[in-house]
N, C-alpha and C. Protein backbone atom coordinates (compact mmCIF):
# COMPACT_ATOMS: atom_id res chain seq x y z
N UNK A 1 0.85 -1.18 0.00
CA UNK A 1 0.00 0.00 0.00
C UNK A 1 0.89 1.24 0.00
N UNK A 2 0.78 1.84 -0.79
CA UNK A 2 1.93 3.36 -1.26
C UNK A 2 1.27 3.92 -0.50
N UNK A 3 2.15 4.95 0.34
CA UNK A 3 1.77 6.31 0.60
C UNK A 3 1.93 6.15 2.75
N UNK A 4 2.08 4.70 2.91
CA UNK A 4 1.69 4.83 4.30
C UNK A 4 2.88 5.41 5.24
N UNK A 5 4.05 5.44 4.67
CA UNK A 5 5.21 6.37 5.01
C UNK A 5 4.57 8.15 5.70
N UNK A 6 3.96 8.15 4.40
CA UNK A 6 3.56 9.99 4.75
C UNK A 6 2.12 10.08 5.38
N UNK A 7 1.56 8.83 5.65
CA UNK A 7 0.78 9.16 6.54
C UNK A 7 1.17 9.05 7.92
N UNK A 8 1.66 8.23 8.02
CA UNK A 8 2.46 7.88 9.82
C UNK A 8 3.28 9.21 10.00
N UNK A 9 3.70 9.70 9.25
CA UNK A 9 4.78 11.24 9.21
C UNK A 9 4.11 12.12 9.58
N UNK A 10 2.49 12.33 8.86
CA UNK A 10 1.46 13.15 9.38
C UNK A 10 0.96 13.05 10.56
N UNK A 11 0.52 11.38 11.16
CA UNK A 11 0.18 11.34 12.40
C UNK A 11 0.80 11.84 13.44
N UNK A 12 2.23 11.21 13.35
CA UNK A 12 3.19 11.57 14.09
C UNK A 12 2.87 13.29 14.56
N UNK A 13 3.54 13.85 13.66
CA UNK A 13 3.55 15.51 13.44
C UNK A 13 1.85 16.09 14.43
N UNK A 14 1.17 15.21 13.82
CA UNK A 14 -0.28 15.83 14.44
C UNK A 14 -0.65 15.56 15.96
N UNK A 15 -0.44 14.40 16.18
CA UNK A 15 -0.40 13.99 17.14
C UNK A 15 0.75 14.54 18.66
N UNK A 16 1.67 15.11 18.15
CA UNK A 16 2.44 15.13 19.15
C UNK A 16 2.05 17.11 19.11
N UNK A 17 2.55 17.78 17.73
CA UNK A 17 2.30 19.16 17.81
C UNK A 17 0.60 19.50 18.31
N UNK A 18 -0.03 19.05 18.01
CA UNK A 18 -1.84 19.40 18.61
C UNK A 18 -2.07 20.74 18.18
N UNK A 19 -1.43 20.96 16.73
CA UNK A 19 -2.06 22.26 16.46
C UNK A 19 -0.64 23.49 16.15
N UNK A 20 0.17 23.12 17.29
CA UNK A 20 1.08 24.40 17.65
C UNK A 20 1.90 24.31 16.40
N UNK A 21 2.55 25.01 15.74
CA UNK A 21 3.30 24.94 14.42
C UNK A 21 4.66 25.02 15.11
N UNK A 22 5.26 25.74 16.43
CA UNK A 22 6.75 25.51 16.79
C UNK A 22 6.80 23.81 17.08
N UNK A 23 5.85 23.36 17.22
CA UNK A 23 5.92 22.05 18.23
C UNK A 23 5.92 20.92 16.82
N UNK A 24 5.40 21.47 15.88
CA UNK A 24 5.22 20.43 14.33
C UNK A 24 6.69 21.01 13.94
N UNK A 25 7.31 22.05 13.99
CA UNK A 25 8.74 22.47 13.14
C UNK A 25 9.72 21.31 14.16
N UNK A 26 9.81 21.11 15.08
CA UNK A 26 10.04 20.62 15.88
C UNK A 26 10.74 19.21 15.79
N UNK A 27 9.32 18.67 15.35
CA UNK A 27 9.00 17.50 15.13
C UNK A 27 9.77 17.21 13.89
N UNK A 28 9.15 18.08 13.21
CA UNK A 28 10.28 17.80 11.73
C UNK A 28 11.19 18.01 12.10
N UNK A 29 12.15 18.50 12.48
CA UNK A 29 13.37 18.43 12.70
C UNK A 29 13.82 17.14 13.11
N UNK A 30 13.67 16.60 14.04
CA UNK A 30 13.56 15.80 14.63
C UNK A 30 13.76 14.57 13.27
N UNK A 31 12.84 14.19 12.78
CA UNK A 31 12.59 13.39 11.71
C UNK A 31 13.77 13.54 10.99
N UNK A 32 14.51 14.90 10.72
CA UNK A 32 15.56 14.83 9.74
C UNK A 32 16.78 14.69 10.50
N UNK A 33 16.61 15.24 11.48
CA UNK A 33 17.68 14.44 12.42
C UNK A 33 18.03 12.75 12.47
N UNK A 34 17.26 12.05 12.31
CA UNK A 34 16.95 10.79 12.45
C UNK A 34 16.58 10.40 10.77
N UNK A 35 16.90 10.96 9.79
CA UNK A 35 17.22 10.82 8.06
C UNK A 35 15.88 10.83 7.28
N UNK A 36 14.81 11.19 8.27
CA UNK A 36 13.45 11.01 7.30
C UNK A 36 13.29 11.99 7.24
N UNK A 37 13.32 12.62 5.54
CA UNK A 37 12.86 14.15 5.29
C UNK A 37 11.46 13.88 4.60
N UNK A 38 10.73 14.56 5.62
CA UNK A 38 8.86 14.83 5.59
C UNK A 38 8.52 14.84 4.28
N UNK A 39 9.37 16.46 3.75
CA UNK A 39 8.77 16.41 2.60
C UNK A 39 9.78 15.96 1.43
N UNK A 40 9.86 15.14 1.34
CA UNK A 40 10.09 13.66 0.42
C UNK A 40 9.25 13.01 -0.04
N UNK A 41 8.44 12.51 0.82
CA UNK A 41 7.69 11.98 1.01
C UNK A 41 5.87 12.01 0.23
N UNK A 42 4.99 11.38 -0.59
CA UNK A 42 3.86 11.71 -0.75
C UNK A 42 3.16 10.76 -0.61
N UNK A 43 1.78 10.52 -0.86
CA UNK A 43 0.97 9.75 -1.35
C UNK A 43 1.24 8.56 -1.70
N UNK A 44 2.08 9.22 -3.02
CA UNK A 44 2.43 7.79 -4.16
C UNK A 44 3.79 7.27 -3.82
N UNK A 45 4.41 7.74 -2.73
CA UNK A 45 5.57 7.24 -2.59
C UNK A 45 5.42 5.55 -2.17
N UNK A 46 6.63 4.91 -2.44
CA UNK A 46 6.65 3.37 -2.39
C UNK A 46 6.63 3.60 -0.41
N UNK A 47 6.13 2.10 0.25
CA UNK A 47 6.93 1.60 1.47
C UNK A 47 7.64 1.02 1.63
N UNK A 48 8.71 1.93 2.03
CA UNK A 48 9.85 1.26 2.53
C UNK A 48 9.82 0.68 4.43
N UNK A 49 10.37 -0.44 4.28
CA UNK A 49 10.18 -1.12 5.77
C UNK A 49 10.87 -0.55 6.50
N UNK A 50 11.99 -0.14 6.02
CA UNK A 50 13.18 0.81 7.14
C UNK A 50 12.58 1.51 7.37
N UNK A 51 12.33 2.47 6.75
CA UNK A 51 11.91 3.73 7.06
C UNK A 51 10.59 3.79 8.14
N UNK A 52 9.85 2.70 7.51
CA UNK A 52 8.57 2.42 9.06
C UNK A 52 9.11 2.39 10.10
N UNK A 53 9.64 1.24 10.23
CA UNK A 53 10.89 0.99 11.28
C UNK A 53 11.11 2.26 11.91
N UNK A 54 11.70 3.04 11.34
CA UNK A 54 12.02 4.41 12.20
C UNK A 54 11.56 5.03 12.67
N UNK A 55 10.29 5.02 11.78
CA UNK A 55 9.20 6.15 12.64
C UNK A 55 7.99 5.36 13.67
N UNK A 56 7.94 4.18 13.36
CA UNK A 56 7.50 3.54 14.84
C UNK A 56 8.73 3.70 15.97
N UNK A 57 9.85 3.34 16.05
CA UNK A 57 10.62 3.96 16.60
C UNK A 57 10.87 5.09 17.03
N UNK A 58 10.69 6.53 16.20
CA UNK A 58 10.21 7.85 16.91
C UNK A 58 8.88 7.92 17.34
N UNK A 59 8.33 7.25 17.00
CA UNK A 59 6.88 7.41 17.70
C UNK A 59 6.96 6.96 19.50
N UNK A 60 6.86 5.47 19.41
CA UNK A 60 7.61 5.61 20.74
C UNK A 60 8.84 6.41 21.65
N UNK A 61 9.55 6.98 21.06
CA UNK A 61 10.54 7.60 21.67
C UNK A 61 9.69 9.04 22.18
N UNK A 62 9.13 9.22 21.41
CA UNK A 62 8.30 10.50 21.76
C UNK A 62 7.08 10.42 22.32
N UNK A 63 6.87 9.46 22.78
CA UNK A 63 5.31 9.01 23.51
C UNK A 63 4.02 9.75 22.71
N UNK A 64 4.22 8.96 21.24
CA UNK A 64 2.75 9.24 20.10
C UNK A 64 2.42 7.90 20.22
């Protein structure tokens, strides 16, 4: 299923910022800190397993 990369990227982001845009810049950072650049990412992009991998991994690290 394409695209589920940039939705977990969105949850993430939504879930932890709740609105605040310093707290979503944040977050992205964060993500590129850790090699996943957000906007890379679309819809039609393929899934890659690593890359899930990681962001279930920041998800927990960040209590999302």
């Amino acid at each position: 299923m394409a695209g589920q990369i940039k939705v977990m990227i969105d949850q993430i982001i939504e879930k932890k910022s709740k609105g605040n845009q310093a707290i979503a810049g944040a977050v992205k950072t964060k993500l590129i800190l850790k090699g996943i650049r957000p906007e890379a990412y679309s819809m039609s992009s393929p899934d890659d397993p690593v890359i899930i991998g990681k962001l279930r991994d920041l998800a927990k690290e960040i209590g999302v």
